[in-house]
C-alpha atoms as a PDB file:
ATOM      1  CA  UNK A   1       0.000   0.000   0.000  1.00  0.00           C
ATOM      2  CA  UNK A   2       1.127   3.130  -0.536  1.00  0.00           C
ATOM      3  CA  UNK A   3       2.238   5.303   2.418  1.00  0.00           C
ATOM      4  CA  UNK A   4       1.035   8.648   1.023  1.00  0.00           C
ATOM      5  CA  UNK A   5      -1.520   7.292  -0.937  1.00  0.00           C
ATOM      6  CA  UNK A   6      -4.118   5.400   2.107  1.00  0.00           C
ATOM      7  CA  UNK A   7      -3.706   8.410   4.245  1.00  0.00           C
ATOM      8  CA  UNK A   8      -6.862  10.521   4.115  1.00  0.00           C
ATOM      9  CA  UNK A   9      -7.805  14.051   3.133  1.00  0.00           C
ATOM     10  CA  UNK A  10      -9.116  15.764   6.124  1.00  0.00           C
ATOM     11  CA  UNK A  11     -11.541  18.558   4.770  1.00  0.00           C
ATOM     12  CA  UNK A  12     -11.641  21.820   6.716  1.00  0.00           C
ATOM     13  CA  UNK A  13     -14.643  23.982   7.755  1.00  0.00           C
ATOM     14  CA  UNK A  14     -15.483  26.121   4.551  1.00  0.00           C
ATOM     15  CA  UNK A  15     -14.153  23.566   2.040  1.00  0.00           C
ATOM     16  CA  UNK A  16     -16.489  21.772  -0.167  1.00  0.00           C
ATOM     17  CA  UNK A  17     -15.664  19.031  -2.080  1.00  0.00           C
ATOM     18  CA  UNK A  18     -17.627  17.162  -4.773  1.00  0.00           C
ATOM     19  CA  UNK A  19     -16.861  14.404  -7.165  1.00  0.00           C
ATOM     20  CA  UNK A  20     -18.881  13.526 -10.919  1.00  0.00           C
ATOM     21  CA  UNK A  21     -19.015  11.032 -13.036  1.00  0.00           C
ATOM     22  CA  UNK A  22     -15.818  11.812 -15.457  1.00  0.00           C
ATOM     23  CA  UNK A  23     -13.694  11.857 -12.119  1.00  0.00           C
ATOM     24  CA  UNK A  24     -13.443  15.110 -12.065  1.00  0.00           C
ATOM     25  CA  UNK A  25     -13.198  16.653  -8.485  1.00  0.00           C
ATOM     26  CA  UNK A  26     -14.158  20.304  -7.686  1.00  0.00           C
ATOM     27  CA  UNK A  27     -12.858  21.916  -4.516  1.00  0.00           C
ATOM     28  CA  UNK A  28     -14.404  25.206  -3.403  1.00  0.00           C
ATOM     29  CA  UNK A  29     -13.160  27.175  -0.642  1.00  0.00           C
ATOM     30  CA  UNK A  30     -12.629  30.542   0.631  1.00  0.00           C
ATOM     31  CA  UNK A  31     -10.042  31.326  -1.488  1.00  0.00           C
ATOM     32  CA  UNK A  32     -11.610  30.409  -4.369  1.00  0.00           C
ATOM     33  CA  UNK A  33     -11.826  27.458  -6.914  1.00  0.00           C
ATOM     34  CA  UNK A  34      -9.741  24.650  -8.277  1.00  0.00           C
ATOM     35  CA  UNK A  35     -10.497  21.369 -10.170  1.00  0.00           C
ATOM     36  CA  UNK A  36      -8.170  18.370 -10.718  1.00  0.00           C
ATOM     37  CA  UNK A  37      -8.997  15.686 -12.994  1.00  0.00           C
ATOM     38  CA  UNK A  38      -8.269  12.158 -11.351  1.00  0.00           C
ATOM     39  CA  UNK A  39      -7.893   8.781 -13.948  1.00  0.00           C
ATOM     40  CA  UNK A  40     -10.227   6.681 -14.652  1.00  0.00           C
ATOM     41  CA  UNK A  41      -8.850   4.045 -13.036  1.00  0.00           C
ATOM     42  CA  UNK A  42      -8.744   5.512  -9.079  1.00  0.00           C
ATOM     43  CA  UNK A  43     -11.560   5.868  -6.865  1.00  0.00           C
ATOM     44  CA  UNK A  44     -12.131   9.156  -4.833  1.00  0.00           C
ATOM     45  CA  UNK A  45     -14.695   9.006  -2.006  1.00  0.00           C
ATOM     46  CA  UNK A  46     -15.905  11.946   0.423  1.00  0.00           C
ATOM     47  CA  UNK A  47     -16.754  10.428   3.183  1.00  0.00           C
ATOM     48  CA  UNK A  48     -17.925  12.248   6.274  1.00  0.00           C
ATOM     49  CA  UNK A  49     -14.944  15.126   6.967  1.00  0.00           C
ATOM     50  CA  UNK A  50     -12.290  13.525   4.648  1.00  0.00           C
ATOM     51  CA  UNK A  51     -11.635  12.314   1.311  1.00  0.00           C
ATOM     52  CA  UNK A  52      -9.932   8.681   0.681  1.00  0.00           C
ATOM     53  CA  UNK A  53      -7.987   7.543  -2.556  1.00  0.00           C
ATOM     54  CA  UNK A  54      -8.532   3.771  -3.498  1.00  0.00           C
ATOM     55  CA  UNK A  55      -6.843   2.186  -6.158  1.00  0.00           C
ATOM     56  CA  UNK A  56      -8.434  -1.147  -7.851  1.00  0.00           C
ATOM     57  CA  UNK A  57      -4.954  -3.341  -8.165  1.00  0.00           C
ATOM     58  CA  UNK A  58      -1.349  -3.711  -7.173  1.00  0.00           C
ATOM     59  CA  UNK A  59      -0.053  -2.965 -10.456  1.00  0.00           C
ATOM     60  CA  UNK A  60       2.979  -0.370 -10.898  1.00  0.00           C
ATOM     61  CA  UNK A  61       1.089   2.170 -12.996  1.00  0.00           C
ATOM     62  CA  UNK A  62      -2.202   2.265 -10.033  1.00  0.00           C
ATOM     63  CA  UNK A  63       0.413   2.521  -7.511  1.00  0.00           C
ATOM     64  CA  UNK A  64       2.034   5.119  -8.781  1.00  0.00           C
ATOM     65  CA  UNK A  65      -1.141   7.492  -9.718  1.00  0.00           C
ATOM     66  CA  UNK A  66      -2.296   6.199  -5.542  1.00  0.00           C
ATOM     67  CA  UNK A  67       0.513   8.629  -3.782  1.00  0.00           C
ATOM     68  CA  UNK A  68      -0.140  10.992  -7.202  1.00  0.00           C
ATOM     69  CA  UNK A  69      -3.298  11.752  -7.084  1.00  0.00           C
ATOM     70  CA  UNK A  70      -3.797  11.734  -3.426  1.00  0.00           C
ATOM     71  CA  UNK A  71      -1.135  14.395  -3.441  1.00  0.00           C
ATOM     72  CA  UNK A  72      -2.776  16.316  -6.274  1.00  0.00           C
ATOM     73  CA  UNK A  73      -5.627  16.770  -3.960  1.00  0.00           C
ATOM     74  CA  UNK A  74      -4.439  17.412  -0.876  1.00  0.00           C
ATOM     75  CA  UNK A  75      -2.539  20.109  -2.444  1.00  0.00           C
ATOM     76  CA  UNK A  76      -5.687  21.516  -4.056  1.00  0.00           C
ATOM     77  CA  UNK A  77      -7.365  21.861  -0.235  1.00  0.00           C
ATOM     78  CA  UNK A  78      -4.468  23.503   1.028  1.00  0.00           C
ATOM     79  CA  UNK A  79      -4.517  25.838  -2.013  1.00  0.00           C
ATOM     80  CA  UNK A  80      -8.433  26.717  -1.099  1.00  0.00           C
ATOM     81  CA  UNK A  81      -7.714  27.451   2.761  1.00  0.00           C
ATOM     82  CA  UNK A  82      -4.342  28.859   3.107  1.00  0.00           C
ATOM     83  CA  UNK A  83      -3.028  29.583  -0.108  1.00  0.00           C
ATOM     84  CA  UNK A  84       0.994  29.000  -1.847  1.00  0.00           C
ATOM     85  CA  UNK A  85       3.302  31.829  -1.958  1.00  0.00           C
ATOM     86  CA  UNK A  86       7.169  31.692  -2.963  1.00  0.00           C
ATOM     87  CA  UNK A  87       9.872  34.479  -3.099  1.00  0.00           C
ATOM     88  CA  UNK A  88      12.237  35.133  -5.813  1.00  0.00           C
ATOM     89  CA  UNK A  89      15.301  37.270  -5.440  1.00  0.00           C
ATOM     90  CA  UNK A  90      17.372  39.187  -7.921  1.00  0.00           C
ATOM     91  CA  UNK A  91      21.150  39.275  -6.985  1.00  0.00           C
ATOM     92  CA  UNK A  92      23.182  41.328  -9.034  1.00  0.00           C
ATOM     93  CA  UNK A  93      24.295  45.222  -9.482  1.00  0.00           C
ATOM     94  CA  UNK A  94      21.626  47.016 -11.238  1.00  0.00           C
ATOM     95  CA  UNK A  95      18.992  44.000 -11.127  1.00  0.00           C
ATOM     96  CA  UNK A  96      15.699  45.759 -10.625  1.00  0.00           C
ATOM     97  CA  UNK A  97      12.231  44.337 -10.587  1.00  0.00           C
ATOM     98  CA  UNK A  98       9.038  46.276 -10.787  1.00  0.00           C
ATOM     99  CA  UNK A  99       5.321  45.472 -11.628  1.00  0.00           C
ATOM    100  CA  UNK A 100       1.984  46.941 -12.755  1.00  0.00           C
ATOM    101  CA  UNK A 101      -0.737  45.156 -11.812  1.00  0.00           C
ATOM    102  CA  UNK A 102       0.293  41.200 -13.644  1.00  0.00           C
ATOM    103  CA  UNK A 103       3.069  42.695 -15.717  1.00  0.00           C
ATOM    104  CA  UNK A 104       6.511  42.428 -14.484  1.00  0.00           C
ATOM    105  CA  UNK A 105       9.257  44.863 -15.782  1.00  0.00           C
ATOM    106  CA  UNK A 106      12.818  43.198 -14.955  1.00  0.00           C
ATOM    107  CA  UNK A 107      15.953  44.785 -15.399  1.00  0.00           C
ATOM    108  CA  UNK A 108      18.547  41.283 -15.115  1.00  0.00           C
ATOM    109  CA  UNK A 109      21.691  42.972 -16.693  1.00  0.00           C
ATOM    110  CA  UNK A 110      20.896  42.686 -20.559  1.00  0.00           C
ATOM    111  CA  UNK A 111      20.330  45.055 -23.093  1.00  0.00           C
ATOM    112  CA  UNK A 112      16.661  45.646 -22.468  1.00  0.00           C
ATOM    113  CA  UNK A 113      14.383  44.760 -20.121  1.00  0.00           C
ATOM    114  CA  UNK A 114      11.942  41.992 -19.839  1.00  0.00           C
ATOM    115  CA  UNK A 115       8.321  42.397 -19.753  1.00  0.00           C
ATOM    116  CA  UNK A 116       6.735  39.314 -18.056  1.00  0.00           C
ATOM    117  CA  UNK A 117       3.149  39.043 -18.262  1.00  0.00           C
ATOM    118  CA  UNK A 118       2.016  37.364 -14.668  1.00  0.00           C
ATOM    119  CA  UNK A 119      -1.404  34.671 -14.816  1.00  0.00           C
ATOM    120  CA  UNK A 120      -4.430  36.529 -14.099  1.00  0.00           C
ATOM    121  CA  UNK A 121      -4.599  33.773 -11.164  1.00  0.00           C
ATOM    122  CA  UNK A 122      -1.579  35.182  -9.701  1.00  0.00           C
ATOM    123  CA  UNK A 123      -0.906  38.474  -7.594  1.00  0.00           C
ATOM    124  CA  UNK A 124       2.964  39.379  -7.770  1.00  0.00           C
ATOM    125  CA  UNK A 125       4.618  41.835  -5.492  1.00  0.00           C
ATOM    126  CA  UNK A 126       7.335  43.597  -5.895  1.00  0.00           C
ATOM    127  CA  UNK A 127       9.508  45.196  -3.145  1.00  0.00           C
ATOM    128  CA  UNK A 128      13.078  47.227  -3.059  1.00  0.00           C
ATOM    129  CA  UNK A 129      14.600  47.957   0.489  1.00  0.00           C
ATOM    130  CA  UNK A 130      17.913  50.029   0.321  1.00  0.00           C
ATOM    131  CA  UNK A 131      20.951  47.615   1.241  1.00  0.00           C
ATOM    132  CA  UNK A 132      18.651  43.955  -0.016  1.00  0.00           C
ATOM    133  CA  UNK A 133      18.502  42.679  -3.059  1.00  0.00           C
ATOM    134  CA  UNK A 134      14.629  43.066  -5.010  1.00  0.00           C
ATOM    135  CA  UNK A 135      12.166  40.619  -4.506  1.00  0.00           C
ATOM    136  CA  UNK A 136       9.417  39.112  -6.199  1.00  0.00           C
ATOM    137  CA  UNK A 137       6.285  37.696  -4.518  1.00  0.00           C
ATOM    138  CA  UNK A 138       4.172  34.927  -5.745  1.00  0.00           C
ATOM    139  CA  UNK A 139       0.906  34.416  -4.280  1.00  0.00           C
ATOM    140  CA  UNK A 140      -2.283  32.259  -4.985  1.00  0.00           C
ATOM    141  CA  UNK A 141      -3.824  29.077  -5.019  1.00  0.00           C
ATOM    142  CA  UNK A 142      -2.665  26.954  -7.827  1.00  0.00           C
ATOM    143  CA  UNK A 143       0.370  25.036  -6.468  1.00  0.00           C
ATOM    144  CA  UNK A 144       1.326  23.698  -9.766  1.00  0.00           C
ATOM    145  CA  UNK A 145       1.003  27.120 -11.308  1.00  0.00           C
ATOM    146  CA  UNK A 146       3.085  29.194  -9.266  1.00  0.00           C
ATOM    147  CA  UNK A 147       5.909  26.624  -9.455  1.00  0.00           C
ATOM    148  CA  UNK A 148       6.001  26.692 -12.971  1.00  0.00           C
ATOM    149  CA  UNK A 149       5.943  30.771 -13.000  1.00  0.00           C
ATOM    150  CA  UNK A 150       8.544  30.743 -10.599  1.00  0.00           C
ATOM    151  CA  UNK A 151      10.669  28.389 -12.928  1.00  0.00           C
ATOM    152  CA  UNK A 152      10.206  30.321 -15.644  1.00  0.00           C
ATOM    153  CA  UNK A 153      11.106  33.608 -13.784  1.00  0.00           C
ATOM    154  CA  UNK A 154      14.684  31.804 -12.415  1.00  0.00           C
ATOM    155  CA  UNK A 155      15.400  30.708 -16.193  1.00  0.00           C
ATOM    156  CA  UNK A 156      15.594  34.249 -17.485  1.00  0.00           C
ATOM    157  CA  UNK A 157      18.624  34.287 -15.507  1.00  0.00           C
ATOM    158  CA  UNK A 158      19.834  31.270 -13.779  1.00  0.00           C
ATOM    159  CA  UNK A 159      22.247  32.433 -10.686  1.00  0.00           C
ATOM    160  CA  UNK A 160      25.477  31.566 -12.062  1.00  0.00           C
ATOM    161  CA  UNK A 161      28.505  29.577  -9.310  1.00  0.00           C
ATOM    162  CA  UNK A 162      30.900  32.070  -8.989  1.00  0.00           C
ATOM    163  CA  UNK A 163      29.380  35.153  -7.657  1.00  0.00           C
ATOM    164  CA  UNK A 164      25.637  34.202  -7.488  1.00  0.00           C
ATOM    165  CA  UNK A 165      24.663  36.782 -10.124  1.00  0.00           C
ATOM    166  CA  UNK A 166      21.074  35.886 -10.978  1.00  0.00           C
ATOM    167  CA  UNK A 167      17.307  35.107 -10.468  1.00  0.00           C
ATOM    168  CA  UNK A 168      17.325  32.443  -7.161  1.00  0.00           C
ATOM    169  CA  UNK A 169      14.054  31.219  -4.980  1.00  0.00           C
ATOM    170  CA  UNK A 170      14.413  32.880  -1.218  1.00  0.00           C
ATOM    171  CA  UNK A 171      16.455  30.461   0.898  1.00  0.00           C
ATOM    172  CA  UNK A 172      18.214  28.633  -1.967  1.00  0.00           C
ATOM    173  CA  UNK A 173      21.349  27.643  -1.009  1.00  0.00           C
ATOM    174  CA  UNK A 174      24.055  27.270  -4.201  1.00  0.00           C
ATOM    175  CA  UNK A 175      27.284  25.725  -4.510  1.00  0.00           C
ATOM    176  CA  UNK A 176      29.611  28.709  -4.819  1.00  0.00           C
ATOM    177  CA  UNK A 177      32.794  27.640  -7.229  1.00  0.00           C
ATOM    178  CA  UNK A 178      36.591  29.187  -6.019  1.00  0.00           C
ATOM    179  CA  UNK A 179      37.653  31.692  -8.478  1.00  0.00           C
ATOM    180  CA  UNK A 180      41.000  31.449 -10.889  1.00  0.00           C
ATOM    181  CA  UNK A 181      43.866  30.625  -8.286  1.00  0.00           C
ATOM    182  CA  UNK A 182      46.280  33.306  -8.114  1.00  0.00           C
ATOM    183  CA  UNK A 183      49.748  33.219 -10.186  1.00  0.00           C
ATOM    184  CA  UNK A 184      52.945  32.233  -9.170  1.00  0.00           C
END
């Protein structure tokens, strides 16, 4: 049995949660709205306070969509109460971020600057304290969606190992690479 997978969903006050026919399941909450569509082949019951995640054999590909999809939705009901947020910041001289409602201007050291257009789902803020380096806020309720904006946001300049220069999530640790040795 899976270890992630038999473990149930416990549903908080506020949170709905409803199931149809196409296994298709629907979670309304305060924060809003999300759906997840579950295969065919895995059984999703709402049972009392909690949702459970059966699957119908022991065979590699349902054990692998068990832990999946049970993830999938716990991660929805977390989106619908509390919410995901992740940080971004810009190390470098002259790295600037700024933003207008979803559009993200971003100085990274190039000739221009980018203009990144931020999913209406999103809200992004942008702050600049003399003596830190700019950040970039990520908030909303799609887990899957702000990870992917993140990663795109990082690959417009990946922090590079010698000095660090670059676009790195908050906490991110690197492996920092010693510089040419000195001469003889």
């Amino acid at each position: 049995m899976s270890r992630i997978g038999k473990q149930p969903i416990i549903i908080p006050a506020g949170v709905t949660v409803t199931v149809n026919k196409d296994n298709v399941v629907t979670v309304k909450g305060p924060k809003g709205q999300l759906t997840e569509t579950i295969d065919r082949d895995i059984t999703i019951e709402v049972k009392d306070n909690e949702v459970l995640v059966t699957r119908p054999t022991d065979q590699i590909r349902h054990r692998a969509m068990h832990g999946l999809y049970r993830s999938l939705l716990s991660n929805t009901v977390k989106g619908v109460t509390e919410g995901y947020k992740k940080d971004l910041e810009l190390v470098g001289v002259g790295f600037k971020a700024a933003n207008t409602g979803n559009l993200l201007d971003l100085a990274l050291g190039y000739s221009h600057n980018i203009i990144f257009e931020i999913p209406s789902e999103l809200k992004v803020v942008t702050t600049t304290e003399k003596g830190k380096n700019p950040t970039i806020s990520l908030e909303g309720i799609d887990k899957q969606l702000i990870g992917q904006v993140a990663a795109k946001l990082r690959s417009l300049r990946k922090p590079e190992p010698y000095k660090g220069k670059g676009v790195k999530y908050a906490g991110e640790i690197l492996r920092r690479k010693a510089g040419k040795a000195a001469g003889k």
